[in-house]
N, C-alpha and C. Protein backbone atom coordinates (compact mmCIF):
# COMPACT_ATOMS: atom_id res chain seq x y z
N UNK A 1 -3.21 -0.45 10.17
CA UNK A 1 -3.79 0.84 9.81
C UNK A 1 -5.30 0.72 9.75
N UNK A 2 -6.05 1.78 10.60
CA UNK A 2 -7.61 1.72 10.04
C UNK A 2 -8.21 2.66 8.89
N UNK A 3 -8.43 2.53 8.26
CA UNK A 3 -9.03 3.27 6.78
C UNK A 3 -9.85 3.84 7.38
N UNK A 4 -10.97 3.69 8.49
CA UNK A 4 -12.13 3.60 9.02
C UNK A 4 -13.68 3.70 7.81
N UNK A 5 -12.88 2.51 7.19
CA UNK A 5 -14.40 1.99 6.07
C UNK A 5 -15.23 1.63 7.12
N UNK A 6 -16.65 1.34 6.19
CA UNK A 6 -17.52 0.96 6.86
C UNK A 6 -17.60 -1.02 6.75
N UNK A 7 -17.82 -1.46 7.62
CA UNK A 7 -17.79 -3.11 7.91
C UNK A 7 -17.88 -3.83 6.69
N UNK A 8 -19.11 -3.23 5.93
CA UNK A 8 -19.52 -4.37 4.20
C UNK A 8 -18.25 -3.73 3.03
N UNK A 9 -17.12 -2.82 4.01
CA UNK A 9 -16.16 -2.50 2.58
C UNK A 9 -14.70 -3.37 3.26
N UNK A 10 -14.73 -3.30 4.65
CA UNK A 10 -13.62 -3.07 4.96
C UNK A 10 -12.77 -4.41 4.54
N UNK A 11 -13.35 -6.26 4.50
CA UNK A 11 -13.15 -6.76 4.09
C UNK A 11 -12.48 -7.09 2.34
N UNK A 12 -13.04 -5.93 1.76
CA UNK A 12 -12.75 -5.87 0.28
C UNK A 12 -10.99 -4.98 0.43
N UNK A 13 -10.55 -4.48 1.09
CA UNK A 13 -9.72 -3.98 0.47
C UNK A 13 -8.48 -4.04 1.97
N UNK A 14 -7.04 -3.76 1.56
CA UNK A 14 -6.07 -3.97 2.15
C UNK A 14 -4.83 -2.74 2.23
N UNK A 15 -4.85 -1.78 3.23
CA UNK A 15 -4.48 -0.53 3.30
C UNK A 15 -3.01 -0.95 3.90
N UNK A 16 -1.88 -0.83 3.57
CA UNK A 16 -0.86 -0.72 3.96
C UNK A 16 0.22 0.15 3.55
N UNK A 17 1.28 0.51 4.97
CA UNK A 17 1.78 2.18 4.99
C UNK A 17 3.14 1.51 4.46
N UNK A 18 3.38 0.61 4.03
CA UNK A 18 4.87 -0.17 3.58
C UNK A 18 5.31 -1.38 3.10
N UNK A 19 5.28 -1.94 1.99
CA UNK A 19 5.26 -3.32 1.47
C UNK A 19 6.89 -3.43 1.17
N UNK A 20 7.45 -4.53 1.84
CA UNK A 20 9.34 -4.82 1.46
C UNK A 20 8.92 -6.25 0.80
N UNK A 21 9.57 -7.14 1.34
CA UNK A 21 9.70 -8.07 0.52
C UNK A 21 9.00 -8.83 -0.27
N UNK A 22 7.62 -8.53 0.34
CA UNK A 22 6.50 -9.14 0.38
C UNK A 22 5.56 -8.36 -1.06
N UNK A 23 6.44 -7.53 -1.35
CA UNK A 23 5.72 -6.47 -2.75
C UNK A 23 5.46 -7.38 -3.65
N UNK A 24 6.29 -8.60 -4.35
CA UNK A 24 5.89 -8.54 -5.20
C UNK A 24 4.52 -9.73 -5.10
N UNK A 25 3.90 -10.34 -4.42
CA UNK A 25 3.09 -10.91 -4.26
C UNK A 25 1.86 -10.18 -4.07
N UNK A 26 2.00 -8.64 -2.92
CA UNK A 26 0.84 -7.85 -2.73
C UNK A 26 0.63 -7.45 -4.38
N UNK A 27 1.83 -6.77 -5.12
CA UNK A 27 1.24 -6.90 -6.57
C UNK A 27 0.42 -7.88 -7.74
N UNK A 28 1.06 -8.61 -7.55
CA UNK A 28 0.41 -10.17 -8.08
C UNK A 28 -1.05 -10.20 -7.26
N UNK A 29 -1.69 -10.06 -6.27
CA UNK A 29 -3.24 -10.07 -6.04
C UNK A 29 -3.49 -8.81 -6.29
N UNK A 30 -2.98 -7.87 -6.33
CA UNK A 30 -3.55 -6.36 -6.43
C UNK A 30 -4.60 -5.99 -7.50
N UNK A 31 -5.98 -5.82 -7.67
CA UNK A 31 -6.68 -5.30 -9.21
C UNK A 31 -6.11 -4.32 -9.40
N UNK A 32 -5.92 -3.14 -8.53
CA UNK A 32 -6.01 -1.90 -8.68
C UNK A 32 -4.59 -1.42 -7.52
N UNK A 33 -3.23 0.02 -7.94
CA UNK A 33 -2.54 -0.24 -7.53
C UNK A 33 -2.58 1.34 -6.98
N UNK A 34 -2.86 2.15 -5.83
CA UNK A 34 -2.48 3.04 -5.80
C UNK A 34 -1.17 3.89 -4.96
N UNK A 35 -0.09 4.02 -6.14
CA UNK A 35 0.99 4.37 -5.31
C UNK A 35 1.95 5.57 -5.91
N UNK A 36 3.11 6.04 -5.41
CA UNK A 36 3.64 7.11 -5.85
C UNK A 36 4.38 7.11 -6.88
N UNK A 37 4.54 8.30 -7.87
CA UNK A 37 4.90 7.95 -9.13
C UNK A 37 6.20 7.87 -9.59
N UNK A 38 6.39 7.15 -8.76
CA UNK A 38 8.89 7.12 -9.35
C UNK A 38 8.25 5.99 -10.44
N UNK A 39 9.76 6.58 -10.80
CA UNK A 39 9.77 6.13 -12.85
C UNK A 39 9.95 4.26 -12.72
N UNK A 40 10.66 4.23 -11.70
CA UNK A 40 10.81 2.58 -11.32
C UNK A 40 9.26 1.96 -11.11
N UNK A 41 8.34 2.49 -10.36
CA UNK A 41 7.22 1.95 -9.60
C UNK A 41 6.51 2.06 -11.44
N UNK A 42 6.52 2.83 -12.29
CA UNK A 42 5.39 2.92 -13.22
C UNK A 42 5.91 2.27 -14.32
N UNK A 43 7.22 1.85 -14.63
CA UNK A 43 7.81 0.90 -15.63
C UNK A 43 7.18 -0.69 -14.67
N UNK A 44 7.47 -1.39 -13.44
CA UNK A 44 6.87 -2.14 -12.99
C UNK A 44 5.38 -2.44 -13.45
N UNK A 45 4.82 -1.42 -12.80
CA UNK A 45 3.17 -1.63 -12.92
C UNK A 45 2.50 -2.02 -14.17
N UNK A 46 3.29 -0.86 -14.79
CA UNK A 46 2.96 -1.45 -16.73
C UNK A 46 3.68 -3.02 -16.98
N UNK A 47 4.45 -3.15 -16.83
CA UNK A 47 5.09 -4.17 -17.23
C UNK A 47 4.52 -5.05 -16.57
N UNK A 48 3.73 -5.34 -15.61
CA UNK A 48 2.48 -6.13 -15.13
C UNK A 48 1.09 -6.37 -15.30
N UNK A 49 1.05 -4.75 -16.23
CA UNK A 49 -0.20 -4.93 -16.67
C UNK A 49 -1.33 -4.44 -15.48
N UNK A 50 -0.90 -3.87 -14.76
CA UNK A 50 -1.92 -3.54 -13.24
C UNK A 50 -2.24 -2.18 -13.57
N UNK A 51 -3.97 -1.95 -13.35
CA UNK A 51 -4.65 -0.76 -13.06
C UNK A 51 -3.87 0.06 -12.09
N UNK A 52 -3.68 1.60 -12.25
CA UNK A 52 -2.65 1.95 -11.02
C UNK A 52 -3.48 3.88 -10.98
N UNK A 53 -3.55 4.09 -10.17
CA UNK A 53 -3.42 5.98 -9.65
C UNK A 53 -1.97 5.96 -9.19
N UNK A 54 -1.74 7.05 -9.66
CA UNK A 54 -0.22 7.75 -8.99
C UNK A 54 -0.02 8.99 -8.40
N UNK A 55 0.39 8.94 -7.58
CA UNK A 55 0.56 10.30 -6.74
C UNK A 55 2.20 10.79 -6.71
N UNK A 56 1.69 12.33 -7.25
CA UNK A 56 2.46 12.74 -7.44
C UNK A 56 3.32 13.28 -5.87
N UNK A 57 4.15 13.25 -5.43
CA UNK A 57 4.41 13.75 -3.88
C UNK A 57 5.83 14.87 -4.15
N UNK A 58 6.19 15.06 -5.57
CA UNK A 58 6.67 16.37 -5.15
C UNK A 58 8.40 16.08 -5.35
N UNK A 59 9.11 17.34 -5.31
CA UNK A 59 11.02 16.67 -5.06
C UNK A 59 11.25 15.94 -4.19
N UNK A 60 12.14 15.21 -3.83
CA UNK A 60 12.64 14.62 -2.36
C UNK A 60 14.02 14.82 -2.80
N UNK A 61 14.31 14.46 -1.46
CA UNK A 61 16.16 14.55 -0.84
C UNK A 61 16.29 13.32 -1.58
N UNK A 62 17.95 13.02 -1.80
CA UNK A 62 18.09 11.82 -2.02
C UNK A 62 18.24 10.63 -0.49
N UNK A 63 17.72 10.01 -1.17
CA UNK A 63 16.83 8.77 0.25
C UNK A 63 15.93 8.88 0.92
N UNK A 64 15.47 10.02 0.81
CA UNK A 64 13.86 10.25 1.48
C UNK A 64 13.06 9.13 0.96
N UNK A 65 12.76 8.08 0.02
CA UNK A 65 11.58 7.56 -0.35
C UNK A 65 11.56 6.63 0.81
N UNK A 66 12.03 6.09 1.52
CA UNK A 66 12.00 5.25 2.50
C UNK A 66 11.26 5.94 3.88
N UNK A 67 10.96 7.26 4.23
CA UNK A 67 10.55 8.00 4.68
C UNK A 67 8.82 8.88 4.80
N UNK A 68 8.54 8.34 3.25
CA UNK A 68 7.49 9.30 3.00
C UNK A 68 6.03 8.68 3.47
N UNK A 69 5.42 9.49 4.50
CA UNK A 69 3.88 8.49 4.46
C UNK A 69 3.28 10.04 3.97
N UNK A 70 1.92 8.78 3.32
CA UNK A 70 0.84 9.90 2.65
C UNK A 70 -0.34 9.50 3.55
């Protein structure tokens, strides 16, 4: 994915449209966490102790979360 930061940012930060297995490690380096607000993702984050924004994205179908890009 390109963010299209500028060169002295783009190194600082790591934009990705889907983390599976590999989540809980991108969490473990993460300072700052910005992701959508299911009740699962914000009991996690706290319970880690991680800075987080949440986005709110609204009802879904059941199984849509596997689906949703922002």
């Amino acid at each position: 994915m390109d963010a299209g930061l500028p060169s002295h940012l783009a190194d600082r930060y790591l934009l990705t449209g889907f983390a599976g297995a590999e989540l809980p490690d991108v969490l473990a380096l993460a300072d700052v966490v910005i992701s959508r607000s299911g009740a699962g993702t914000i009991a996690e984050l706290t319970a880690l102790g991680k800075a987080a924004v949440f986005v709110h994205v609204g009802r879904q179908r059941a199984g849509a979360q596997g689906t949703i890009t922002i």
